[in-house]
N, C-alpha and C. Protein backbone atom coordinates (compact mmCIF):
# COMPACT_ATOMS: atom_id res chain seq x y z
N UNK A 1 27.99 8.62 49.22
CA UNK A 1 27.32 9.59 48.39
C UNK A 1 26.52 10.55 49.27
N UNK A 2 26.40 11.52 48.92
CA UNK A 2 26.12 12.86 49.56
C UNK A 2 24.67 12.99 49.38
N UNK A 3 23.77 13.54 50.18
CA UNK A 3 22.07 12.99 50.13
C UNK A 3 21.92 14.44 48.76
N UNK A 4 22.65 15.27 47.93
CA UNK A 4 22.35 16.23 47.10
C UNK A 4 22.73 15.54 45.81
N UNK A 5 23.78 14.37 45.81
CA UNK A 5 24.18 13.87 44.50
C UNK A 5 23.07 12.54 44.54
N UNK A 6 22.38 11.98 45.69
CA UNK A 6 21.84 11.39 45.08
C UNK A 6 19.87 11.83 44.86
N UNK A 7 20.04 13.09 45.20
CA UNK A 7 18.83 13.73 44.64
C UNK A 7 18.90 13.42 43.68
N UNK A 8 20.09 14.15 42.90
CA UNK A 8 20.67 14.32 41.31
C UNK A 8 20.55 13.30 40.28
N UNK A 9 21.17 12.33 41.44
CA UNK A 9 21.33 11.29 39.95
C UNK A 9 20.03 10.97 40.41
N UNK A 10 18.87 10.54 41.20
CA UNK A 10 17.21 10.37 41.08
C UNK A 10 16.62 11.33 39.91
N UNK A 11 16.71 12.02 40.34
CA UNK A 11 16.54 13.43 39.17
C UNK A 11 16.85 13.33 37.50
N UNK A 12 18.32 12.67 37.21
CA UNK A 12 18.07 12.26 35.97
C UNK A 12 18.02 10.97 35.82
N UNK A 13 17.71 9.85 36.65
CA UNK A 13 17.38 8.96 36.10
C UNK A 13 15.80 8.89 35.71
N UNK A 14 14.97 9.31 36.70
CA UNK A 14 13.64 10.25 36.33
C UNK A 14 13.12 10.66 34.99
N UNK A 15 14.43 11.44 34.57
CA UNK A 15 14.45 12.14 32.77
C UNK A 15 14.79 11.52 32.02
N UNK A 16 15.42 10.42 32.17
CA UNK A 16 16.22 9.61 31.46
C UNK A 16 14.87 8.32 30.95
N UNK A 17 14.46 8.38 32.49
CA UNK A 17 13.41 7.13 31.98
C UNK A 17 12.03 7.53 31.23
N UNK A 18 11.61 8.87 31.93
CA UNK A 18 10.00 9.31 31.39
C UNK A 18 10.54 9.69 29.28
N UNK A 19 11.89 10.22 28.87
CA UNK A 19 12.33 10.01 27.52
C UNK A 19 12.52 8.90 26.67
N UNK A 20 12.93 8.01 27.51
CA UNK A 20 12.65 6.69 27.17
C UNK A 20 11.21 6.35 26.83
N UNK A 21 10.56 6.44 27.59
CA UNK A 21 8.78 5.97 27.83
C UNK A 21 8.10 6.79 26.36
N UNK A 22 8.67 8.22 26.63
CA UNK A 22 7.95 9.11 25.90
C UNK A 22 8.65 8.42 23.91
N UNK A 23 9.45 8.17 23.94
CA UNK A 23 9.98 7.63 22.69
C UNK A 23 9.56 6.63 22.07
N UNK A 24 9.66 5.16 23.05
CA UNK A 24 8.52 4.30 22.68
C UNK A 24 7.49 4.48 22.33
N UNK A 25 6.81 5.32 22.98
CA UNK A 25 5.37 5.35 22.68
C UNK A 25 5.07 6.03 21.25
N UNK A 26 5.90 7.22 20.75
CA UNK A 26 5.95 7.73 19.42
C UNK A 26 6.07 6.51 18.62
N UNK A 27 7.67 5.45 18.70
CA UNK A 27 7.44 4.97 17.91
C UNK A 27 6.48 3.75 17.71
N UNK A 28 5.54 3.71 18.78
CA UNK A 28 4.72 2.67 19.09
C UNK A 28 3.44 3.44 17.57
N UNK A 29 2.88 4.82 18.23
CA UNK A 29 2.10 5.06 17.04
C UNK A 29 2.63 5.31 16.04
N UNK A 30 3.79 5.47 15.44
CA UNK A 30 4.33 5.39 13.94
C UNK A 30 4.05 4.20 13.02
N UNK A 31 4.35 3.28 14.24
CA UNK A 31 3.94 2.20 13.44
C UNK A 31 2.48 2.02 13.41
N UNK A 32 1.53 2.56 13.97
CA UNK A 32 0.38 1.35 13.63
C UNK A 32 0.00 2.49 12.92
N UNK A 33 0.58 3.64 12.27
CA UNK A 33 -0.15 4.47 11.10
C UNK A 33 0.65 4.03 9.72
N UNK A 34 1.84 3.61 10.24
CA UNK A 34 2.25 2.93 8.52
C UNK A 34 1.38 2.44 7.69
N UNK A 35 2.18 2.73 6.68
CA UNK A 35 1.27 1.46 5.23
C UNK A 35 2.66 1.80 4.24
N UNK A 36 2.26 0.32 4.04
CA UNK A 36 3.42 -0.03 3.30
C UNK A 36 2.64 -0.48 2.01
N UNK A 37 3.42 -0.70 0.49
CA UNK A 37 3.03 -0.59 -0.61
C UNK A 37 3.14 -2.14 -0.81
N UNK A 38 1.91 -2.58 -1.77
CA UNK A 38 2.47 -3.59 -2.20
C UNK A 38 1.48 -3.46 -3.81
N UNK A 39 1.79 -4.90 -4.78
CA UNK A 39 1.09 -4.82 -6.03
C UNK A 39 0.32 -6.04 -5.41
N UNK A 40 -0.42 -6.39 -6.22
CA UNK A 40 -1.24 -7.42 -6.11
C UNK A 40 -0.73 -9.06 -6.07
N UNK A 41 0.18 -9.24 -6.96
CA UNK A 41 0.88 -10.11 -6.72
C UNK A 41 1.59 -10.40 -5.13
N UNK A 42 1.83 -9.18 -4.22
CA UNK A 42 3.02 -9.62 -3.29
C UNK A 42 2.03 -9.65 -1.80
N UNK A 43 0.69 -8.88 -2.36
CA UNK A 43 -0.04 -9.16 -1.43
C UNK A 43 -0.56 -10.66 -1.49
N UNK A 44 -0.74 -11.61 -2.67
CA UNK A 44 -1.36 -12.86 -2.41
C UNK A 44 0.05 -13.66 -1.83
N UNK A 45 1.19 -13.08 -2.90
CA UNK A 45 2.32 -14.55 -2.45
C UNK A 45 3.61 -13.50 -0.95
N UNK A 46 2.99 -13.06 -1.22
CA UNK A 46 4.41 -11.95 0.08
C UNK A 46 5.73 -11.08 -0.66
N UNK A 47 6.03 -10.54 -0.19
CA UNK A 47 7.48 -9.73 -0.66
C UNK A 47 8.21 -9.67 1.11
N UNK A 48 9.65 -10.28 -0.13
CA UNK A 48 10.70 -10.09 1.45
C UNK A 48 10.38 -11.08 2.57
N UNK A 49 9.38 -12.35 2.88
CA UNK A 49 9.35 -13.10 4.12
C UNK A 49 8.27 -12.53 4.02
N UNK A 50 7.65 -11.78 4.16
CA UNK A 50 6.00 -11.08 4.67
C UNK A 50 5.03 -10.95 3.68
N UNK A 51 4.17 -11.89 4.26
CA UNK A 51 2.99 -11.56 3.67
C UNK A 51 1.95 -10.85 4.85
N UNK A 52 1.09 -9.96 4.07
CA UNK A 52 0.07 -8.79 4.67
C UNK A 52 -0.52 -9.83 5.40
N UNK A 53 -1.11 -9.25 6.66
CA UNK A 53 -1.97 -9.89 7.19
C UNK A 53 -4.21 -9.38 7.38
N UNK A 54 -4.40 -10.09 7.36
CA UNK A 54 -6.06 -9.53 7.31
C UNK A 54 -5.80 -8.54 8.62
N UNK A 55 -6.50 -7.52 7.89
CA UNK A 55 -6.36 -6.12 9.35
C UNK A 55 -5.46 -5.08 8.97
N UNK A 56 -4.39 -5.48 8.36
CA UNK A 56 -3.33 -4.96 8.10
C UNK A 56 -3.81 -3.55 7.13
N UNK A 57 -3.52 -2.35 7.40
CA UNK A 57 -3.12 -1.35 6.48
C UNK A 57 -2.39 -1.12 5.71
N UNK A 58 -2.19 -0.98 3.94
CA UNK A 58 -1.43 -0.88 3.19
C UNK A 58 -2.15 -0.49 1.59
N UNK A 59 -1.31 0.08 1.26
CA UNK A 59 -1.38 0.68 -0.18
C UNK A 59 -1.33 -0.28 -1.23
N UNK A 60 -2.22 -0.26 -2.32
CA UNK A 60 -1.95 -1.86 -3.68
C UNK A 60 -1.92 -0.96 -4.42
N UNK A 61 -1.13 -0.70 -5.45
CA UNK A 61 -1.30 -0.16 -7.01
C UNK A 61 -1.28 -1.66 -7.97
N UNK A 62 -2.02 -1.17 -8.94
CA UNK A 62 -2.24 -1.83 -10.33
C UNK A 62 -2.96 -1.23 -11.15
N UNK A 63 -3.36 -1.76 -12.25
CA UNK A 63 -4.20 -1.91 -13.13
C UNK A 63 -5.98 -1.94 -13.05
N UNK A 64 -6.28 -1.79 -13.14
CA UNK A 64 -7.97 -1.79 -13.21
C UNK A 64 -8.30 -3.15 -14.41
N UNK A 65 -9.13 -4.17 -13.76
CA UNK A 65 -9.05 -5.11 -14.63
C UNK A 65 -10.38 -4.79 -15.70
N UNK A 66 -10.40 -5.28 -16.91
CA UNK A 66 -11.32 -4.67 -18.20
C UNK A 66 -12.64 -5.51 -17.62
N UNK A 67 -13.72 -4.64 -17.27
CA UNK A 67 -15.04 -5.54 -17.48
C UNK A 67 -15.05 -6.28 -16.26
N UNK A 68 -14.34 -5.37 -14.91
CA UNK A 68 -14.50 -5.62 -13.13
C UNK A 68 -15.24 -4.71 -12.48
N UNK A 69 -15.39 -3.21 -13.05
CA UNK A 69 -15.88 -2.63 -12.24
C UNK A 69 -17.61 -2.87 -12.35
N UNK A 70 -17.88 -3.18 -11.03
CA UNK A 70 -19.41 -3.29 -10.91
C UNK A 70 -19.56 -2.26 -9.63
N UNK A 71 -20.48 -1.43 -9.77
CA UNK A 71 -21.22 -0.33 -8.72
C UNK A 71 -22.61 -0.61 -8.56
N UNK A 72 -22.70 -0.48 -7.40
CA UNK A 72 -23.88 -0.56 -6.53
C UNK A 72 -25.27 0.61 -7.35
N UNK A 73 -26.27 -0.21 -7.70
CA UNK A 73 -27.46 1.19 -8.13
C UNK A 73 -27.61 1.93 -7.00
N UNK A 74 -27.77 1.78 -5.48
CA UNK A 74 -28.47 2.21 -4.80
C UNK A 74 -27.53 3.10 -3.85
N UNK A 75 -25.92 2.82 -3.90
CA UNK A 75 -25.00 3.86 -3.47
C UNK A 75 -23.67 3.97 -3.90
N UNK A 76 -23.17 4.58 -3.59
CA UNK A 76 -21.80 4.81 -3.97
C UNK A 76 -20.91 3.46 -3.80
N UNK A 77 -21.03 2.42 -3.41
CA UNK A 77 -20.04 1.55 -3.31
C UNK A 77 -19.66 1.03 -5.04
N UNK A 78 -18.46 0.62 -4.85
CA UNK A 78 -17.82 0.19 -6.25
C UNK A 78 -16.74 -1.31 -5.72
N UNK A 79 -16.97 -2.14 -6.78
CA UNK A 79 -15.76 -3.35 -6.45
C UNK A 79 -15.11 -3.42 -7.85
N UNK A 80 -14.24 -3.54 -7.55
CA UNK A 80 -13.15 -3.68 -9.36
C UNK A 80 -12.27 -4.80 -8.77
N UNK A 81 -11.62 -5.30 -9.79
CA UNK A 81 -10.55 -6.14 -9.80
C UNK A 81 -8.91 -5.44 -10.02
N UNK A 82 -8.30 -5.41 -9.13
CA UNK A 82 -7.08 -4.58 -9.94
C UNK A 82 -6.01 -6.12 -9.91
N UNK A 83 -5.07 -5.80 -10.76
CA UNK A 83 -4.24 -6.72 -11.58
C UNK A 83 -2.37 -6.19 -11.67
N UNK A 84 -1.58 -6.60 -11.21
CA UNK A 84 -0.42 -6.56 -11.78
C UNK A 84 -0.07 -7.19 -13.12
N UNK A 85 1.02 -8.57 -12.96
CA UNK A 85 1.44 -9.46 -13.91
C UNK A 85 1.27 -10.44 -13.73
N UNK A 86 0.95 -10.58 -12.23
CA UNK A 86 0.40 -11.92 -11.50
C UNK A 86 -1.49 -12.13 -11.30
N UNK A 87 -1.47 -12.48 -10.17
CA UNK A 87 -3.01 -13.04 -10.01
C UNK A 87 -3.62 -11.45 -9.48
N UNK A 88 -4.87 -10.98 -9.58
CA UNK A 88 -5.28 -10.27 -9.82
C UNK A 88 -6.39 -9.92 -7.68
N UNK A 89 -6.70 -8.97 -7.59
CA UNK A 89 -7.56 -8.80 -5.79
C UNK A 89 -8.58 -8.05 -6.34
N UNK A 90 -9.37 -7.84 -5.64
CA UNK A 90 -10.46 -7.31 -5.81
C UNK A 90 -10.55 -5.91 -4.19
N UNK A 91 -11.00 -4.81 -5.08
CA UNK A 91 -10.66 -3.76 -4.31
C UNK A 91 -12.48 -3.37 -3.84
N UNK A 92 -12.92 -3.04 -2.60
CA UNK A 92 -14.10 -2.46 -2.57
C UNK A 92 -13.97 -0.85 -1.78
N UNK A 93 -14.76 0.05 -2.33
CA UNK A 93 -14.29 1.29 -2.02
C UNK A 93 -15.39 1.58 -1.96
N UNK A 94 -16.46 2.89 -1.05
CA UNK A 94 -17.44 3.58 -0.92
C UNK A 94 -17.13 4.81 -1.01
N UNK A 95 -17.43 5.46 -2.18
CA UNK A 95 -17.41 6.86 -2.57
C UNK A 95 -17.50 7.32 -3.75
N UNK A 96 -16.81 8.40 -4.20
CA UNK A 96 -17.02 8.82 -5.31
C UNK A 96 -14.89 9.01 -5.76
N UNK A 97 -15.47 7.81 -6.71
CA UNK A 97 -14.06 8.00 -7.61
C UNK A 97 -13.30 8.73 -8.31
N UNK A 98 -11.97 8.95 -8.50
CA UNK A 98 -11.60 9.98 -9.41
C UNK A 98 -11.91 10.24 -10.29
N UNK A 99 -11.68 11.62 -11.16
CA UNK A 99 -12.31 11.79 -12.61
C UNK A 99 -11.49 10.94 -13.28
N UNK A 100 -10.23 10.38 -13.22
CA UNK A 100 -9.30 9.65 -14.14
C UNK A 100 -9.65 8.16 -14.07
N UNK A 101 -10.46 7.38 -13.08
CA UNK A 101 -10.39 6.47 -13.06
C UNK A 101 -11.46 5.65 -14.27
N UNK A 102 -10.84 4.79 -14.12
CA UNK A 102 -11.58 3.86 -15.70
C UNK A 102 -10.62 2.32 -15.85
N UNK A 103 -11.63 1.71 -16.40
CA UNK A 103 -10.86 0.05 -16.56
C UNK A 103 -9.46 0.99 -17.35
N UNK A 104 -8.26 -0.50 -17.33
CA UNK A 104 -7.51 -0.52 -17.39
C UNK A 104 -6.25 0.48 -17.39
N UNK A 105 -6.91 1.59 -16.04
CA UNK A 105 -6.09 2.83 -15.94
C UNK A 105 -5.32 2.16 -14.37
N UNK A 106 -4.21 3.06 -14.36
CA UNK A 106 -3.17 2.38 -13.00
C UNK A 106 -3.85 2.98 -11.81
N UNK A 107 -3.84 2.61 -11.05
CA UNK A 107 -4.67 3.37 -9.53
C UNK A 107 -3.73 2.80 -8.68
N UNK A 108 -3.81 3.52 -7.52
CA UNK A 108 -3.38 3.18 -6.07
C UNK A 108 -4.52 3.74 -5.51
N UNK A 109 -4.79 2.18 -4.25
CA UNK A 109 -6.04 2.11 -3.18
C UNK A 109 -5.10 1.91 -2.21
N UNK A 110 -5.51 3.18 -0.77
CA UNK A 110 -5.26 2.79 0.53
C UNK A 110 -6.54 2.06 0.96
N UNK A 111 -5.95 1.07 2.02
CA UNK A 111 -7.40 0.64 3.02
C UNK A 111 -6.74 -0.38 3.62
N UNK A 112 -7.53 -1.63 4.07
CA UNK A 112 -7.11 -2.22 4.75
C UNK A 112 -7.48 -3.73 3.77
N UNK A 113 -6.75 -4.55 4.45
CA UNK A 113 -6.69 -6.19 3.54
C UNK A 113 -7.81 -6.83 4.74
N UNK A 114 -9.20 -6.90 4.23
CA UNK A 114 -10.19 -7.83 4.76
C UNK A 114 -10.08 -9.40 4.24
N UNK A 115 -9.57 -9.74 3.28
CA UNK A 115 -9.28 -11.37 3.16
C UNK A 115 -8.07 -11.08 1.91
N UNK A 116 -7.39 -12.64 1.97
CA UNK A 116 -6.15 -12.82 0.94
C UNK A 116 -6.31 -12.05 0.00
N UNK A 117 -7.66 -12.14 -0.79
CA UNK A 117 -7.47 -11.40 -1.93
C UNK A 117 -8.65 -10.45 -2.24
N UNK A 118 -9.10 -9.38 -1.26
CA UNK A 118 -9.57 -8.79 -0.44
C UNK A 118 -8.93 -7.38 -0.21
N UNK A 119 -9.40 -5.97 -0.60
CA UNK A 119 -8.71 -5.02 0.32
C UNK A 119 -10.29 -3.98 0.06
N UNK A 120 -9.97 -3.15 1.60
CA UNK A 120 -11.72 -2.39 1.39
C UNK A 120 -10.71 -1.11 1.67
N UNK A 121 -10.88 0.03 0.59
CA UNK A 121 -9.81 0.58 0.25
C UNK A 121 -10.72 2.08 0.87
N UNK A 122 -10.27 3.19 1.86
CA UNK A 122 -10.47 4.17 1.99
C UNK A 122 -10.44 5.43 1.45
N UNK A 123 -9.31 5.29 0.11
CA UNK A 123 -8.73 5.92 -0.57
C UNK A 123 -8.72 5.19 -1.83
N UNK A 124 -9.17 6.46 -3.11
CA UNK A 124 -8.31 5.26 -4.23
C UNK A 124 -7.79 6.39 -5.28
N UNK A 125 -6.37 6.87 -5.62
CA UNK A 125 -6.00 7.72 -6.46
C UNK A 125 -5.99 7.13 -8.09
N UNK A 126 -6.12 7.86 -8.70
CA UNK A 126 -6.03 7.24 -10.24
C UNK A 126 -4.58 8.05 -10.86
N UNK A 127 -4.14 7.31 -11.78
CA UNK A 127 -2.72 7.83 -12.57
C UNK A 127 -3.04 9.25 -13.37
N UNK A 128 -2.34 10.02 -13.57
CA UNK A 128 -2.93 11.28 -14.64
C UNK A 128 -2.62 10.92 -16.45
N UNK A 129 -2.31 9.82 -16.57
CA UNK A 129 -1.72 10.15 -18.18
C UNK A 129 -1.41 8.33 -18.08
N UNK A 130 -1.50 7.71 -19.05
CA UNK A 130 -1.25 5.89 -19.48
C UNK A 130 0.38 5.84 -19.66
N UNK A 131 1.40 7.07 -19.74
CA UNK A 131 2.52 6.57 -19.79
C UNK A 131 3.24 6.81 -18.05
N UNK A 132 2.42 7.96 -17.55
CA UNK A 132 2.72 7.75 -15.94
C UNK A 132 2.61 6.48 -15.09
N UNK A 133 3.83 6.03 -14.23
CA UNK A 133 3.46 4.84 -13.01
C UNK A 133 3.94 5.58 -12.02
N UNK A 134 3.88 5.36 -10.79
CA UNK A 134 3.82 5.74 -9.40
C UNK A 134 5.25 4.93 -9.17
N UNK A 135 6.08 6.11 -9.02
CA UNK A 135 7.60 5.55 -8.60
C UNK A 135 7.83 3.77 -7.90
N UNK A 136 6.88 3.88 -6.81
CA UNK A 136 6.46 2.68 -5.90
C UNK A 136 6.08 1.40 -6.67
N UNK A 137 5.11 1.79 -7.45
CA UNK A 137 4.43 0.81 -8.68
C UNK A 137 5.92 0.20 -9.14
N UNK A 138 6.42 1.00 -9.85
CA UNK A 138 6.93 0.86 -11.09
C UNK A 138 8.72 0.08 -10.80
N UNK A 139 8.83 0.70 -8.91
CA UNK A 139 10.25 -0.30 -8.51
C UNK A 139 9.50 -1.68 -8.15
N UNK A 140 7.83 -1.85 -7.59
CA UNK A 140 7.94 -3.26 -7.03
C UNK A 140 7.75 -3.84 -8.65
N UNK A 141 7.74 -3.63 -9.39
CA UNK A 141 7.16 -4.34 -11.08
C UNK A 141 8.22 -4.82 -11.17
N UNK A 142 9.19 -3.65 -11.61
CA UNK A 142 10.89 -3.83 -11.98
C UNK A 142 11.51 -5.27 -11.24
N UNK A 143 10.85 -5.35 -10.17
CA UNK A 143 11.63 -6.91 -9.69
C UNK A 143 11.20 -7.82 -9.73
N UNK A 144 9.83 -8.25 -10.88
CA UNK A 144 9.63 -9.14 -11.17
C UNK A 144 10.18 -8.88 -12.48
N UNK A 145 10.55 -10.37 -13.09
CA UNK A 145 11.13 -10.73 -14.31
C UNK A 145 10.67 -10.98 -15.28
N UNK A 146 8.82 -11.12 -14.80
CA UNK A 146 7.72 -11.14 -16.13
C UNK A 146 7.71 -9.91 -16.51
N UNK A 147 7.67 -9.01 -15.47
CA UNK A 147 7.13 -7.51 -16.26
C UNK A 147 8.82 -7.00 -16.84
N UNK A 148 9.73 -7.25 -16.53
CA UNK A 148 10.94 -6.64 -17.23
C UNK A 148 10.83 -7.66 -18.63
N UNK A 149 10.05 -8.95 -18.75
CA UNK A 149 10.82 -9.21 -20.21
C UNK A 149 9.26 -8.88 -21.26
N UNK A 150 8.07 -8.72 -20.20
CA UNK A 150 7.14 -7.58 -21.22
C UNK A 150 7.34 -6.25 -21.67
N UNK A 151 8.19 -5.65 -21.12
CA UNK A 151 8.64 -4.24 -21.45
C UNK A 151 9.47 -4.22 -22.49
N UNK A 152 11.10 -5.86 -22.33
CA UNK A 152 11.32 -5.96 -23.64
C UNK A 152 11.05 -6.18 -24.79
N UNK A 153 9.58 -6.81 -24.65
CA UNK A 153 9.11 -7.13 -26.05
C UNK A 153 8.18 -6.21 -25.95
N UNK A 154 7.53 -5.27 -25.90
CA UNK A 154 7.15 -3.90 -25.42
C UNK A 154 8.17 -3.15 -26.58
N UNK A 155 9.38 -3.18 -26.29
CA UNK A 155 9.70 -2.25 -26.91
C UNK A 155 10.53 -2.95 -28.59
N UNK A 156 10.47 -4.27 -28.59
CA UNK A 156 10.82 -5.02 -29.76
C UNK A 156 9.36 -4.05 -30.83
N UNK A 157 8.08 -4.83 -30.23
CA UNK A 157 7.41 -4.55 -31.19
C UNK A 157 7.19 -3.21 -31.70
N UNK A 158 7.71 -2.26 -30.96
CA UNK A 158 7.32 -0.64 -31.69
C UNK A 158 8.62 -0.45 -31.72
N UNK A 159 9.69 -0.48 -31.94
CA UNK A 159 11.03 -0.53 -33.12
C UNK A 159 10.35 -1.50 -34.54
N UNK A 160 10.89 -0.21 -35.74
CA UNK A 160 10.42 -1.54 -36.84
C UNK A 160 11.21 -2.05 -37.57
């Protein structure tokens, strides 16, 4: 080999490797900005092999449980209970809540999972309307088999 071809191939193995390096590392921070969705149920028992881990970042939609929300007199903090079809977490958030939010309205909280049934939520959106669900909500529901045979009798009782 000729001392110009093996400049060359130094040269792109050079490019070859710092693209490599540079790629990992993107997808190194992609991941630790994910959040992945879950309901309340899949955060206590898991979805798919995985259950959340404490630390972990991720999104919960549910329900607002009736007669959970308690707020702080002295600041903005709020703790509610939100609820799927299963066992129910308790969400703590510091701020000022949406105008839509209220017991038994659907919300999605970002934040992070501080214990099993535990999330200290940075974010918390509320639904606009009681017949709206959040696409996300409404496929992880669909695969449980309690909430598909409440929807059928859901819709037994308002046929008359």
């Amino acid at each position: 080999m000729t001392p110009r071809r093996k400049k060359r191939l130094a040269v792109v193995g050079i490019i070859v490797a710092a693209v490599a390096i540079a790629i990992s590392l993107m997808i190194y921070a992609l991941n630790q900005n994910m959040n992945l969705f879950y309901t309340p149920s899949q955060i206590i028992y898991g979805r798919d092999g995985h259950v959340p881990k404490v630390g972990e970042r991720l999104r919960v939609g549910g329900v607002v449980v009736a007669g959970s929300v308690k707020r702080d007199p002295d600041d903005l903090d709020v703790r509610f209970k939100l609820k799927d079809i299963g066992p129910d977490i308790t969400v703590q958030y510091s701020g000022i809540l949406p105008d839509l939010f209220r017991e038994g309205q659907g919300i999605v909280a970002q934040g992070v999972l501080i214990d099993k049934h535990t999330v200290k939520a940075s974010e918390v959106l509320a639904k606009h309307d009681e017949k709206y669900m959040p696409p996300d909500v409404k496929d992880a529901m669909k695969d449980n088999t309690e909430f598909n045979k409440a929807q059928a009798s859901k819709r037994k009782e308002s046929q008359p």
